[in-house]
Protein backbone atom coordinates (compact mmCIF):
# COMPACT_ATOMS: atom_id res chain seq x y z
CA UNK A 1 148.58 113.28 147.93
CA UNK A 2 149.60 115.15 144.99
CA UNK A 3 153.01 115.96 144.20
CA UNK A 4 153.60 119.23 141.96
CA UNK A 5 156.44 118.35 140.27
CA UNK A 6 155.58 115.24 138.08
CA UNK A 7 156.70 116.62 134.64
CA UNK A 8 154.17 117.50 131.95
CA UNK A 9 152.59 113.44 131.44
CA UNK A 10 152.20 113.77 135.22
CA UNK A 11 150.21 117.02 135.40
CA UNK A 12 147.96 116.20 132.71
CA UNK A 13 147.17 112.92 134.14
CA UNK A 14 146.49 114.66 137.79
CA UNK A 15 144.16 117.25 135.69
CA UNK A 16 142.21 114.34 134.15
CA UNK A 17 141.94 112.71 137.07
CA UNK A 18 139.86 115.34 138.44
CA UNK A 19 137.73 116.25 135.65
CA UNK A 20 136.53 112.83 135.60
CA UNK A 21 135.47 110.63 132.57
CA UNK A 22 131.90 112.46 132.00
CA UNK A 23 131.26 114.32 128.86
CA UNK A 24 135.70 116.04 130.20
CA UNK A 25 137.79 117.94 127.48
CA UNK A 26 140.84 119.57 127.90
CA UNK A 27 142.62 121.89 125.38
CA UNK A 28 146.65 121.82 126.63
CA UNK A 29 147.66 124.30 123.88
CA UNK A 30 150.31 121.97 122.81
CA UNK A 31 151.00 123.58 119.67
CA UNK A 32 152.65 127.08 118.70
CA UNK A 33 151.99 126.31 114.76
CA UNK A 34 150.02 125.01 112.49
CA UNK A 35 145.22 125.34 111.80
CA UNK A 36 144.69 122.74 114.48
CA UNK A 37 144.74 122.81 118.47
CA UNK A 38 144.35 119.42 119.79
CA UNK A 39 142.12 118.14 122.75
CA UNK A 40 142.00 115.49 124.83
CA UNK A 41 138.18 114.35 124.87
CA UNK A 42 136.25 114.96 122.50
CA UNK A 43 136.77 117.81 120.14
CA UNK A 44 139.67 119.76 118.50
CA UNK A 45 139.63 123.21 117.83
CA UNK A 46 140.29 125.45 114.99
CA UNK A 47 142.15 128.54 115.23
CA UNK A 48 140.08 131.28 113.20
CA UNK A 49 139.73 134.66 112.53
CA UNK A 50 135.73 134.47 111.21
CA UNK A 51 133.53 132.13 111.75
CA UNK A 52 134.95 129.61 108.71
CA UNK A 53 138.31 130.90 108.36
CA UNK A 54 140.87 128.75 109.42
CA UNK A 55 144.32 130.77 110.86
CA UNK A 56 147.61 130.11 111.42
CA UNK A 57 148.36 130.36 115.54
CA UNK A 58 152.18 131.67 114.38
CA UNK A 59 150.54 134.36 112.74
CA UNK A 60 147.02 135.57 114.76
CA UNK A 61 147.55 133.96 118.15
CA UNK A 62 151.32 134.70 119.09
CA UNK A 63 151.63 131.42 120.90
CA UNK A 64 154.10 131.83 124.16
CA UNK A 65 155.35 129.21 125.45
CA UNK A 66 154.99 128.22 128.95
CA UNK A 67 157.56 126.87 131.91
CA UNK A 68 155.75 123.05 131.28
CA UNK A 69 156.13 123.95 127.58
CA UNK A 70 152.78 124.07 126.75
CA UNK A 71 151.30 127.49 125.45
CA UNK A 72 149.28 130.12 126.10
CA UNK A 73 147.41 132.21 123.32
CA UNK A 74 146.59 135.85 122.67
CA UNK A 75 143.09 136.67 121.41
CA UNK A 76 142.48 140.01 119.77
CA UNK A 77 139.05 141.17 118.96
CA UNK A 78 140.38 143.21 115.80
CA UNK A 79 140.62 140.36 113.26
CA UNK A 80 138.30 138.21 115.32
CA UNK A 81 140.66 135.63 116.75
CA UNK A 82 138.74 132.83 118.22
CA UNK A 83 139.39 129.12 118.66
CA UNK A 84 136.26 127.36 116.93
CA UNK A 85 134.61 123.90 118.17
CA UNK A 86 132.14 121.32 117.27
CA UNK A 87 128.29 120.22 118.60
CA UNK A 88 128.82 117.91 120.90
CA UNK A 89 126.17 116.29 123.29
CA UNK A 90 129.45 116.36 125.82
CA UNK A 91 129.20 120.05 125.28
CA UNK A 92 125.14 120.37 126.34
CA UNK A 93 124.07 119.49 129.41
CA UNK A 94 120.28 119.49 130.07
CA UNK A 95 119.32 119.24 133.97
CA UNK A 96 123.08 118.56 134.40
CA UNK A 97 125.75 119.41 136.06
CA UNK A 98 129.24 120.98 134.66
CA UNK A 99 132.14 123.06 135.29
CA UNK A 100 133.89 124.76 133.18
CA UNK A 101 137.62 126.43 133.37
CA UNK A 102 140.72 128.17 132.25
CA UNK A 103 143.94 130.54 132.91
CA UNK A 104 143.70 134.01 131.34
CA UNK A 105 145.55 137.23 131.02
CA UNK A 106 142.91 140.10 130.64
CA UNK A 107 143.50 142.67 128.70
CA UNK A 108 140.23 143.93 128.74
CA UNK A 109 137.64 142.96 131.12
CA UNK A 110 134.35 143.81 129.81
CA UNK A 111 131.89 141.58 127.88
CA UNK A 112 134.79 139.10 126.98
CA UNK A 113 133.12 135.24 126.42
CA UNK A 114 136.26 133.27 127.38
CA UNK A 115 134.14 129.53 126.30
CA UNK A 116 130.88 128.86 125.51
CA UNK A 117 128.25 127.04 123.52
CA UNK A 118 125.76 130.15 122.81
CA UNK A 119 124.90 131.37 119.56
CA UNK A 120 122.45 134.85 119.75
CA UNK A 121 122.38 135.57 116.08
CA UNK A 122 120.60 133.80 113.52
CA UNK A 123 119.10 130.52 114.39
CA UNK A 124 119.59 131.92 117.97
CA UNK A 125 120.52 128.23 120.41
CA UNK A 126 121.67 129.71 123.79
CA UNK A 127 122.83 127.25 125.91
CA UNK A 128 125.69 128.35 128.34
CA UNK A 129 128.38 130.49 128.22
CA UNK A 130 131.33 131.69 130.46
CA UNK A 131 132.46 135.02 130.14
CA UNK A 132 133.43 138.31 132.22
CA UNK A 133 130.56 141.15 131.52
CA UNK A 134 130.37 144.41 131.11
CA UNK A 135 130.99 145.44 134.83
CA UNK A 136 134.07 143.20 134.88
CA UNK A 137 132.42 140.33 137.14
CA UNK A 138 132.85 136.79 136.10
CA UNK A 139 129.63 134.79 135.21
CA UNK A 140 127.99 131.83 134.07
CA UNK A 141 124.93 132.01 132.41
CA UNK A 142 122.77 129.61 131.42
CA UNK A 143 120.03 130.00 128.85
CA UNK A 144 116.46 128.17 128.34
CA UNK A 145 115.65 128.97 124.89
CA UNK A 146 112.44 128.10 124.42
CA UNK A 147 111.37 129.94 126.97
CA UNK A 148 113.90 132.87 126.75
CA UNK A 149 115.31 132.89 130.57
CA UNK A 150 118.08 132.64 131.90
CA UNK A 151 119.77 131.41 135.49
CA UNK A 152 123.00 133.62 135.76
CA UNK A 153 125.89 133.47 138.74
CA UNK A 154 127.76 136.92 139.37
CA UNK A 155 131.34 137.28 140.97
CA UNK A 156 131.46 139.41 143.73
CA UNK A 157 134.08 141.63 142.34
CA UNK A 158 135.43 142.34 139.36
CA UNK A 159 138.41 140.39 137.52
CA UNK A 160 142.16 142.07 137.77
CA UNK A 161 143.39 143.55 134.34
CA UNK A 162 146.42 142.21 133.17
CA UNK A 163 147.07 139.72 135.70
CA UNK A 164 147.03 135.57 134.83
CA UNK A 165 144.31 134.32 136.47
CA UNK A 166 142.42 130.84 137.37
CA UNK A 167 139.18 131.07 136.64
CA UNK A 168 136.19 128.29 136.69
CA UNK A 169 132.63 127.95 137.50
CA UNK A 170 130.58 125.48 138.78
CA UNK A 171 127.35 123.90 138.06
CA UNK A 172 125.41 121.64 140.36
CA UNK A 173 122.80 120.47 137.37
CA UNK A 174 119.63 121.10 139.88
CA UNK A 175 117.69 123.57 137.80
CA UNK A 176 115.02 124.25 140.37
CA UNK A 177 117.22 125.18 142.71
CA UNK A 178 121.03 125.34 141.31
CA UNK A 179 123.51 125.95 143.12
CA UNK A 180 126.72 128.01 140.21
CA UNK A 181 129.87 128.86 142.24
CA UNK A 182 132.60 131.48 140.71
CA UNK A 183 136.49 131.04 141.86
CA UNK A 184 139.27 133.44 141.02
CA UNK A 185 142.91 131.20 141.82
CA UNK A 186 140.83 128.52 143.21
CA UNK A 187 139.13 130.63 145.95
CA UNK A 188 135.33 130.75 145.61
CA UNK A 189 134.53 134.68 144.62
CA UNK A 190 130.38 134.25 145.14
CA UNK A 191 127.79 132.27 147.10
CA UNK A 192 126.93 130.07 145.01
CA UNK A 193 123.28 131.92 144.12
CA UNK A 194 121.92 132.98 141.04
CA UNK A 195 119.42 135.08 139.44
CA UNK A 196 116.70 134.09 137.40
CA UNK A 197 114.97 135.85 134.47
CA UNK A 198 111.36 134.66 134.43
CA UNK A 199 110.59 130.31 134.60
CA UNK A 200 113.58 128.89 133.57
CA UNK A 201 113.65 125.73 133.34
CA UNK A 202 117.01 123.87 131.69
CA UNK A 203 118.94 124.85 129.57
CA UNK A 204 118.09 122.93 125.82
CA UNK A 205 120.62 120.69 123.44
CA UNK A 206 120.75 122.87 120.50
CA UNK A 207 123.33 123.18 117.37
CA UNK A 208 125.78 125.60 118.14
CA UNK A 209 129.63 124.47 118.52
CA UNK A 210 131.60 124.90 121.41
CA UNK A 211 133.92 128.21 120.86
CA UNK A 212 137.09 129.60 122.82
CA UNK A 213 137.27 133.98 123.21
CA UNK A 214 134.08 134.14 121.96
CA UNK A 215 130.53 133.35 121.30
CA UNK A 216 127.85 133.51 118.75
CA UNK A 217 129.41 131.98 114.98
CA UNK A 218 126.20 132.30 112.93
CA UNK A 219 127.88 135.56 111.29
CA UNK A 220 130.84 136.69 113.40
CA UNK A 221 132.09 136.45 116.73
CA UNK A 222 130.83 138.56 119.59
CA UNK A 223 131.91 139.50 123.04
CA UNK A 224 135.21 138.27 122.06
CA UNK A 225 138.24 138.07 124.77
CA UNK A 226 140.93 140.02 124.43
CA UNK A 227 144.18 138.78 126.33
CA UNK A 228 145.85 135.56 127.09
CA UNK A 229 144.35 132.54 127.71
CA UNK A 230 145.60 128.47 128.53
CA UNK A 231 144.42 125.04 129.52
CA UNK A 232 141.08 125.92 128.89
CA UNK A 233 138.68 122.83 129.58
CA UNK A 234 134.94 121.73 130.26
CA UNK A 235 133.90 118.47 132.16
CA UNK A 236 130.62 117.42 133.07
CA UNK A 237 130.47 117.20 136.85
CA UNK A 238 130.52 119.60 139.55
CA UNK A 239 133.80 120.17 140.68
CA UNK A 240 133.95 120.98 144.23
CA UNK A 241 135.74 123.73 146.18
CA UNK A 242 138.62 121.19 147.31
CA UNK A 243 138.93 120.33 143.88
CA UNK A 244 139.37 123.39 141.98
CA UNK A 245 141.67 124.28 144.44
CA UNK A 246 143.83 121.36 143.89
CA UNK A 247 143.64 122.06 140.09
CA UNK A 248 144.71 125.55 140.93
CA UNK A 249 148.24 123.92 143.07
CA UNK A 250 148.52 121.75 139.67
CA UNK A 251 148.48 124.23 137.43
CA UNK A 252 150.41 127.00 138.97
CA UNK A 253 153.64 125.37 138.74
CA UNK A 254 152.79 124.79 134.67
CA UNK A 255 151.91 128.37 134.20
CA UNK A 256 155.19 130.06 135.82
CA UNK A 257 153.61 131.57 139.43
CA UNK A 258 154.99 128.78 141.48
């Protein structure tokens, strides 16, 4: 049985424990200065305002720091603000499964990418990405390039403006017949269908890095969040329903709305 009130070292180690040792990275947002945010995994992150120009978080991201004492940032489409990422084969995952997660503070809740690895410019290597679209509704799409479909999972309803939210999806890995769950506060918010655009198929390994509030670095970011965001993280198993909602009573506490 969990207990809620282990300290920081406890939380994160109840967090890891349930995003598992496969292909799992989590981004605490230890630090409020500085061109670096750490991970534990694989992968740290660079706080930028193109897609090569390192930032300072004291001076783009107005780090605030959180009842556990980690952070949360603030992304901002004018300037670009956008955590960027490496390739990593922990990052693709072709026929399998994945979940994907974070806390965020909407400020605007249309075509925001809050973490993907999906690059639609030049080069174009879609793979996945995680964002709220232009009706509001949380998604996960994932792309087959080579054959230019996609499988994508719609929330029921759309996200609440201004309001610090839980937010993760869920893949089961089974591209014939997948199974991509939505929750909202670790409630599931669709029925775990998707739609599919033509023969898709899997989604392929390509090049593009993982980024955070955003997507698509071969010139500059697009669909870029705009709000708050913390403990962002991506693991490669299917997390099920009891176990995002245990992440949910973990994290709560950290964020201040327990």
């Amino acid at each position: 049985m969990t207990v809620y009130n282990r300290g920081l070292e406890g939380h994160l180690s109840d967090i890891l424990t349930i995003l598992g040792t496969t292909a799992a990275s989590l981004w605490p947002f230890w630090e409020p200065t500085g061109q670096l945010v750490t991970g534990i995994g694989i992968g740290d992150l660079i706080p930028s305002e193109t897609a090569a120009a390192a930032e300072d978080l004291e001076d783009d991201f107005v780090p605030l720091r959180l009842p556990c004492g980690l952070y949360s940032y603030h992304f901002h489409p004018t300037g670009d603000h956008h955590l960027a990422g490496i390739d990593h084969a922990n990052y693709s995952f072709v026929g399998a499964a994945f979940s994907v997660g974070c806390w965020i503070r909407p400020t605007a809740i249309a075509s925001n990418t809050l973490i993907a690895k999906y690059d639609a410019g030049v080069g174009v290597a879609r793979e996945w990405r995680f964002w709220i679209d232009a009706a509001g509704k949380l998604d996960l799409e994932l792309y087959d390039e080579s054959v230019d479909t996609t499988e994508i999972a719609i929330s029921s309803a759309a996200l609440t403006q201004g309001q610090m939210q839980f937010v993760v999806a869920t893949y089961d890995g089974v591209s014939a017949t997948p199974e991509i769950y939505l929750y909202v506060d670790g409630a599931a918010v669709n029925d775990g269908t998707s739609t599919e655009t033509g023969a898709f198929v899997a989604m392929e390994a390509g090049a593009t890095p993982l980024t955070i509030g955003c997507d698509g670095l071969s010139a500059l970011p697009a669909n870029e969040f705009h709000g708050r965001m913390a403990l962002p993280f991506v693991t490669g198993k299917e997390l099920t329903a009891a176990e995002v909602a245990e992440l949910y009573k973990i994290m709560a506490p950290m964020i201040g709305l327990a």
